[in-house]
Protein backbone atom coordinates (compact mmCIF):
# COMPACT_ATOMS: atom_id res chain seq x y z
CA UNK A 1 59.37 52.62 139.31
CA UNK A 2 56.83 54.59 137.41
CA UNK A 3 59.32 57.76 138.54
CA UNK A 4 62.16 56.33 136.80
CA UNK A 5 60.13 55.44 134.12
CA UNK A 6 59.06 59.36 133.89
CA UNK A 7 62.91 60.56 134.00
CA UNK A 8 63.61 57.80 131.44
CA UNK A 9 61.18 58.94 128.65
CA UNK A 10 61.72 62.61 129.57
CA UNK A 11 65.52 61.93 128.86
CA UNK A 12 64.94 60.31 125.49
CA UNK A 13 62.71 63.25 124.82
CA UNK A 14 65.45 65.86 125.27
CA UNK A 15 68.61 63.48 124.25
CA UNK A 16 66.14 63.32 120.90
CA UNK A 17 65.82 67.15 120.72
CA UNK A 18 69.20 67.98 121.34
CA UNK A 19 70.30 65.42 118.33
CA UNK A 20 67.48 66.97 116.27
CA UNK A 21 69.20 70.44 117.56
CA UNK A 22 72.62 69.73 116.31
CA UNK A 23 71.39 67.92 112.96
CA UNK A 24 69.76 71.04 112.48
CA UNK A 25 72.36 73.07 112.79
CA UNK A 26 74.65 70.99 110.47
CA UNK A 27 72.58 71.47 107.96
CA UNK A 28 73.74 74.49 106.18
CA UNK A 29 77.01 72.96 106.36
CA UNK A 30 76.30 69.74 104.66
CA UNK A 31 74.52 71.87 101.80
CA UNK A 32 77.94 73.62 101.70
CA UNK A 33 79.77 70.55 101.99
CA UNK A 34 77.60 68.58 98.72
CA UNK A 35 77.09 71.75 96.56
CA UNK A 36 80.37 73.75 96.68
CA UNK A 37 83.10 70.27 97.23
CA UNK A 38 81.35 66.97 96.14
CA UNK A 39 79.35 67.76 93.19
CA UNK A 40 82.18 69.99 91.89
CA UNK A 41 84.54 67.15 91.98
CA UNK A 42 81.77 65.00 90.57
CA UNK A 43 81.57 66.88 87.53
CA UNK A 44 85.61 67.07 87.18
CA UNK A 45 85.61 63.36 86.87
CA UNK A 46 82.81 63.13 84.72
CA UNK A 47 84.04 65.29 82.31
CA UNK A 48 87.45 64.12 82.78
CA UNK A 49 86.79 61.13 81.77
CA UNK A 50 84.42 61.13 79.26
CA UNK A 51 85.37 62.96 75.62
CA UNK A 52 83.00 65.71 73.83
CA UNK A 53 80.40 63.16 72.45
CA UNK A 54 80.01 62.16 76.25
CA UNK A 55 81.72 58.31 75.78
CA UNK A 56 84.28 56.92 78.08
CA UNK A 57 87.46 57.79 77.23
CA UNK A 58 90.98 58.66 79.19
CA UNK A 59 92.38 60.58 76.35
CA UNK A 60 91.94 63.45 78.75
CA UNK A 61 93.85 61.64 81.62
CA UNK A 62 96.69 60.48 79.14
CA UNK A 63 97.14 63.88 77.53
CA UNK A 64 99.70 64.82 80.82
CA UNK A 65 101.97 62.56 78.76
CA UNK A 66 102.22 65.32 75.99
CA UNK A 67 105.15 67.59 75.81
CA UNK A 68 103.61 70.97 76.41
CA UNK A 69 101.83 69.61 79.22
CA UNK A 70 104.43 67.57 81.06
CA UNK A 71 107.00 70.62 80.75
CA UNK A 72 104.42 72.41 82.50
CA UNK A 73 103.86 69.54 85.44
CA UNK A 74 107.52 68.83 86.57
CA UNK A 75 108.04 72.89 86.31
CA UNK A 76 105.47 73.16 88.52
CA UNK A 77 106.79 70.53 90.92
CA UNK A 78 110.62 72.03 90.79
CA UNK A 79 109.05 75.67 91.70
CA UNK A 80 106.44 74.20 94.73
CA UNK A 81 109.55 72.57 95.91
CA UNK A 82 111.61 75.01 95.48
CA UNK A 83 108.90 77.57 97.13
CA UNK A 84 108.70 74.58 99.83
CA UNK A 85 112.41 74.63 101.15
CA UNK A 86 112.62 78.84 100.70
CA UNK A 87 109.53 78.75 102.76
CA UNK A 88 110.91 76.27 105.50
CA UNK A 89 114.68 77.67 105.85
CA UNK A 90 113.05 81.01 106.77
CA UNK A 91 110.06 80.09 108.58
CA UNK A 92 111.95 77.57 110.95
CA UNK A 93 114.78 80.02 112.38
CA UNK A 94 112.15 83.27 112.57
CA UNK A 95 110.08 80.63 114.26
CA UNK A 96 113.00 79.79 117.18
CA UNK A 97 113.30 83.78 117.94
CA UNK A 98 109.91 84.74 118.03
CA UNK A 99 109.17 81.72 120.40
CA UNK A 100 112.73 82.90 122.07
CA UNK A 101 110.98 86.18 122.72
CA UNK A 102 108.35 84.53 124.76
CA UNK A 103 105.66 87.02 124.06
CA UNK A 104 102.93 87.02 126.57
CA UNK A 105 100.10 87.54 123.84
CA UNK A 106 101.01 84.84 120.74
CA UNK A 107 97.63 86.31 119.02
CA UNK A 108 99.48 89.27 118.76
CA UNK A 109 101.96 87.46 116.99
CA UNK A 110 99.38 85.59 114.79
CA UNK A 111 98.25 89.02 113.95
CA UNK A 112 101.63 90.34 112.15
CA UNK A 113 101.85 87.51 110.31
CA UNK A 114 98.24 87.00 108.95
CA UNK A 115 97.69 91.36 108.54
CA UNK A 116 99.23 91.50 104.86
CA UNK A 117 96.57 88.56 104.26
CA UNK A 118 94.03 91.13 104.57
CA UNK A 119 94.90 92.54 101.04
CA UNK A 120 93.68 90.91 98.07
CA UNK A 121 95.99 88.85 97.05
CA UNK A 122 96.26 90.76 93.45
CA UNK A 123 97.37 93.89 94.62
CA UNK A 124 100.18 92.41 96.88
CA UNK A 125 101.19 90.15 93.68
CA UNK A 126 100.78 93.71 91.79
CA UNK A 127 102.57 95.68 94.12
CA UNK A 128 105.53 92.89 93.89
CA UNK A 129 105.39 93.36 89.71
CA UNK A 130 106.13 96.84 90.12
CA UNK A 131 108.87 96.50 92.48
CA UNK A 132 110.48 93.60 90.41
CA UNK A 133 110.01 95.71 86.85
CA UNK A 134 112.94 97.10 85.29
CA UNK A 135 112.63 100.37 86.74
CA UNK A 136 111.83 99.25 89.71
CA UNK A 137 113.07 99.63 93.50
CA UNK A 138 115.78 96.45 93.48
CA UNK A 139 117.42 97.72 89.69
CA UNK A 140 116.92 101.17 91.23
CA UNK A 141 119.13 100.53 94.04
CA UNK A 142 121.09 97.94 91.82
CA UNK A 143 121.83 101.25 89.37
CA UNK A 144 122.56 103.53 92.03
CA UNK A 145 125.50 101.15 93.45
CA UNK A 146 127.20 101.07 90.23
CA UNK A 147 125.74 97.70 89.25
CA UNK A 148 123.87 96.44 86.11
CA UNK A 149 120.03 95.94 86.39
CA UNK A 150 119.17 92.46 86.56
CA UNK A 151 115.91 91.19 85.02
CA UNK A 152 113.76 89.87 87.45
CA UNK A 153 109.95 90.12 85.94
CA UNK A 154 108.79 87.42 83.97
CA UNK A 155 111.30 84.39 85.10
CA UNK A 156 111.31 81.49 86.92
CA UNK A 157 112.94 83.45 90.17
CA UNK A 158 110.10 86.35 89.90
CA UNK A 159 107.34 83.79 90.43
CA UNK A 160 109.19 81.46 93.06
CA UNK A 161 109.68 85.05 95.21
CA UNK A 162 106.52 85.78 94.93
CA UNK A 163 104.89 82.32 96.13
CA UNK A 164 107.51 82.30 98.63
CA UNK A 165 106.16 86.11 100.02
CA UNK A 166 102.32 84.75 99.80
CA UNK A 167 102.68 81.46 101.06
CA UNK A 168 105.51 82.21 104.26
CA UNK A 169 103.18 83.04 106.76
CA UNK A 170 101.43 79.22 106.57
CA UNK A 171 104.77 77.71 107.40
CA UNK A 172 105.44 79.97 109.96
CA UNK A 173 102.42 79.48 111.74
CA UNK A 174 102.21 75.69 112.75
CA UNK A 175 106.16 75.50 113.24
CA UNK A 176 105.78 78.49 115.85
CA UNK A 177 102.15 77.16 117.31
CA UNK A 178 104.64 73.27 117.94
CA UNK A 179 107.70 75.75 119.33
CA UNK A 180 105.32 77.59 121.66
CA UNK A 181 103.77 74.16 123.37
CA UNK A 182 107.33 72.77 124.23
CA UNK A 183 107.64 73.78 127.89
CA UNK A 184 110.60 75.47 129.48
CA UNK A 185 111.32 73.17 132.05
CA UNK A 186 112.11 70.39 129.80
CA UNK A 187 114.50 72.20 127.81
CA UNK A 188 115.93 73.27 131.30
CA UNK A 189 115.99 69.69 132.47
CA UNK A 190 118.10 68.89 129.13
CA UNK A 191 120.15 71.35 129.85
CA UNK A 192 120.97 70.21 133.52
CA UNK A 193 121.33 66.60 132.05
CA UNK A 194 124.62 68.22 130.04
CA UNK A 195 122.90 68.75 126.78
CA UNK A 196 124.44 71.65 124.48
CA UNK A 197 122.45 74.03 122.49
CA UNK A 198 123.02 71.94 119.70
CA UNK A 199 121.97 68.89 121.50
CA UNK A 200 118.77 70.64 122.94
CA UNK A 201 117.95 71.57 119.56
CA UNK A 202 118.49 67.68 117.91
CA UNK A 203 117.11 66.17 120.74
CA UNK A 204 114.53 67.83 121.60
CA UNK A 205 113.29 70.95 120.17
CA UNK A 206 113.37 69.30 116.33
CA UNK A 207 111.50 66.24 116.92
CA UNK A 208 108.66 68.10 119.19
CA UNK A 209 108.23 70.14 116.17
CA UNK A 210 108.15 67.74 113.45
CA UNK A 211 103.78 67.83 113.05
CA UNK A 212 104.31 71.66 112.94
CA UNK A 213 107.11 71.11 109.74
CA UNK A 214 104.88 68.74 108.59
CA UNK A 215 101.53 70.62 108.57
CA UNK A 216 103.74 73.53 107.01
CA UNK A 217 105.17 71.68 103.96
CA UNK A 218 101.64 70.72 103.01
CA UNK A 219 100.48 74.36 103.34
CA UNK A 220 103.13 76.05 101.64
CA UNK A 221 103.51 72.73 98.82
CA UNK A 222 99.99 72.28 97.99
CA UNK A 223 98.89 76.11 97.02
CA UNK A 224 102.53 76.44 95.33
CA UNK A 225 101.73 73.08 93.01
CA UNK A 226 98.57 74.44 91.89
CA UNK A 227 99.16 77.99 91.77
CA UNK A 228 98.65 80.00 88.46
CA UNK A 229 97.29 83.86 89.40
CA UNK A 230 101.12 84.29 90.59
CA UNK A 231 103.16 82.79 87.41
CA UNK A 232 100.49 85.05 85.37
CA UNK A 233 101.37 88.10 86.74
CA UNK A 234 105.27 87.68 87.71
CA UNK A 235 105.76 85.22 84.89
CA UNK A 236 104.34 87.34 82.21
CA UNK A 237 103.40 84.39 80.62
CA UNK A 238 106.37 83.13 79.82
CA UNK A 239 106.34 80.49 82.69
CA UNK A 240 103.67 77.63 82.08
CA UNK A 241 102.91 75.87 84.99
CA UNK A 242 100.31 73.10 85.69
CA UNK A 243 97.86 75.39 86.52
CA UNK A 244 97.99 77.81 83.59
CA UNK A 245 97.24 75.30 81.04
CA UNK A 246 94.42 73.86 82.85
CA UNK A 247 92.91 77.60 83.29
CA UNK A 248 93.53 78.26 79.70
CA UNK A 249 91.40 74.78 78.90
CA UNK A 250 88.71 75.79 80.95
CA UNK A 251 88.85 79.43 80.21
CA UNK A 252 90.28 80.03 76.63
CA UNK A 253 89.61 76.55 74.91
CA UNK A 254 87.06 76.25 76.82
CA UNK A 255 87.64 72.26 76.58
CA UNK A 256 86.08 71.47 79.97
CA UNK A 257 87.41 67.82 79.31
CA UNK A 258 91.05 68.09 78.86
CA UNK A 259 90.66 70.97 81.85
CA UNK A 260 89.16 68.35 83.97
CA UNK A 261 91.68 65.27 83.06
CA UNK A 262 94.43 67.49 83.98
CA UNK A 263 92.69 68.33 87.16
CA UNK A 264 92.41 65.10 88.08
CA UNK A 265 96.22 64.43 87.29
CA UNK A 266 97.02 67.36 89.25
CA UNK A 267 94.16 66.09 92.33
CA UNK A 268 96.13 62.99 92.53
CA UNK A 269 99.82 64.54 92.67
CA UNK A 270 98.08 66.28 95.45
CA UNK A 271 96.79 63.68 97.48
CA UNK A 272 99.45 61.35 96.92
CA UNK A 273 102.09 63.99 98.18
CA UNK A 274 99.18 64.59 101.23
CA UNK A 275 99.11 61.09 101.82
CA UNK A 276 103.05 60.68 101.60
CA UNK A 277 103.86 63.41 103.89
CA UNK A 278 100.79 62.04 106.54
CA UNK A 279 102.56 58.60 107.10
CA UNK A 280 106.12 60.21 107.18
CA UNK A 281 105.08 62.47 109.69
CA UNK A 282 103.41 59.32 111.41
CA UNK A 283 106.54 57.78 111.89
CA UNK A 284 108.23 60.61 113.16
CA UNK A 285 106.02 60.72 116.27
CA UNK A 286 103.92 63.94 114.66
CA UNK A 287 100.99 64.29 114.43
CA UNK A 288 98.60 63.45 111.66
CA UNK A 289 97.91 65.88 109.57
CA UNK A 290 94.16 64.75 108.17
């Protein structure tokens, strides 16, 4: 008895130092977690909804209803969708063929696509200005065919191809990671069962990789919707999206309420499309995606 007594308090003493341990160790990330995310967003509300003076007010909140500013808000949404289904018609067939090569190394693969990450993001965005400019490598070929140049910089189409070429890689990733876990042997089994291709690919293949689609269209959708370095620099400021008029609020105005009312307006398009896209994939059979 007095043995098992002995193993019992020297197991509370190490169960209590390996908790102690592991609170520890969390602790850097909680300080992360409370300065850098929680008291950030606790100052956007507060100054969202309070006016200059400090007083309650949703004047800031209300102020999406304004012309300027809900012109900018459903252009944002067309070009994040639009960015969104680009993004997902290429990702999902480049997807099928690199899974259809069945590489023996899929880091490798992970590699290609995440390398032209390694670049600041400004110099690739840059680098896409120059190519998109007047006299640039698409109107040079366009002129050398015969054809008239066609502008390109500072629309609509200039800033969509650019989110598309920054954003690709995080659909392609979690459709190809859902591709890669479907085995071989049940597609084979299909097959022996009399399935077509096109059967396979209904039956099968498409709803196994519904979580990856998912986890992709929240990826590609979210950064697109709030996105503002890439309309600045293809756009030439002549496309105002969401996110330009709340970084010319903060930075220009420097109205740090009507910045942060907007942000909130824009935080809750955000979760509520999160949210939306969650329970759809839900009742697909995916996977949850929070």
């Amino acid at each position: 008895t007095n043995r098992n007594q002995a193993m019992k308090r020297r197991w509370k003493q190490v169960n209590f130092k390996c908790k102690f341990k592991r609170q520890f160790l969390s602790g850097p990330y909680m300080v992360w977690i409370v300065g850098f995310i929680l008291l950030p967003i606790l100052m956007i509300l507060y100054y969202g909804l309070t006016d200059s003076a400090g007083s309650f007010s949703l004047q800031n909140i209300t102020a999406i209803t304004e012309p300027i500013h809900m012109k900018a808000l459903l252009l944002s949404l067309k070009l994040a969708l639009l960015c969104t289904a680009v993004c997902l018609i290429l990702a999902y067939p480049l997807a099928m063929i690199l899974n259809g090569l069945h590489l023996k190394r899929q880091s490798f693969v992970v590699f290609i696509f995440m390398l032209p990450m390694w670049m600041n993001l400004m110099l690739r965005i840059l680098a896409w200005q120059l190519l998109l400019s007047n006299n640039g490598i698409f109107n040079t070929v366009l002129e050398s065919l015969g054809l008239a140049k066609v502008q390109l910089l500072n629309t609509s189409s200039a800033v969509v191809f650019g989110m598309v070429y920054d954003f690709l890689p995080f659909m392609i990733l979690p459709i190809y990671n859902s591709m890669s876990r479907i085995g071989s042997d049940v597609i084979d089994a299909a097959k022996d069962l009399g399935a077509n291709t096109l059967q396979v690919f209904l039956k099968i293949i498409l709803p196994l990789t519904v979580s990856g689609v998912i986890s992709g269209i929240i990826m590609v959708f979210v950064p697109a919707l709030t996105s503002f370095v890439i309309s600045d620099l293809l756009g030439g400021g002549k496309v105002l999206l969401i996110g330009n008029v709340i970084e010319q609020e903060f930075m220009q105005s420097m109205d740090w309420n009507m910045g942060s009312g907007l942000s909130i307006v824009l935080m809750v398009f955000v979760i509520a499309s999160m949210a939306f896209m969650n329970a759809h994939g839900n009742e697909e059979g995916g996977a949850a995606v929070w």
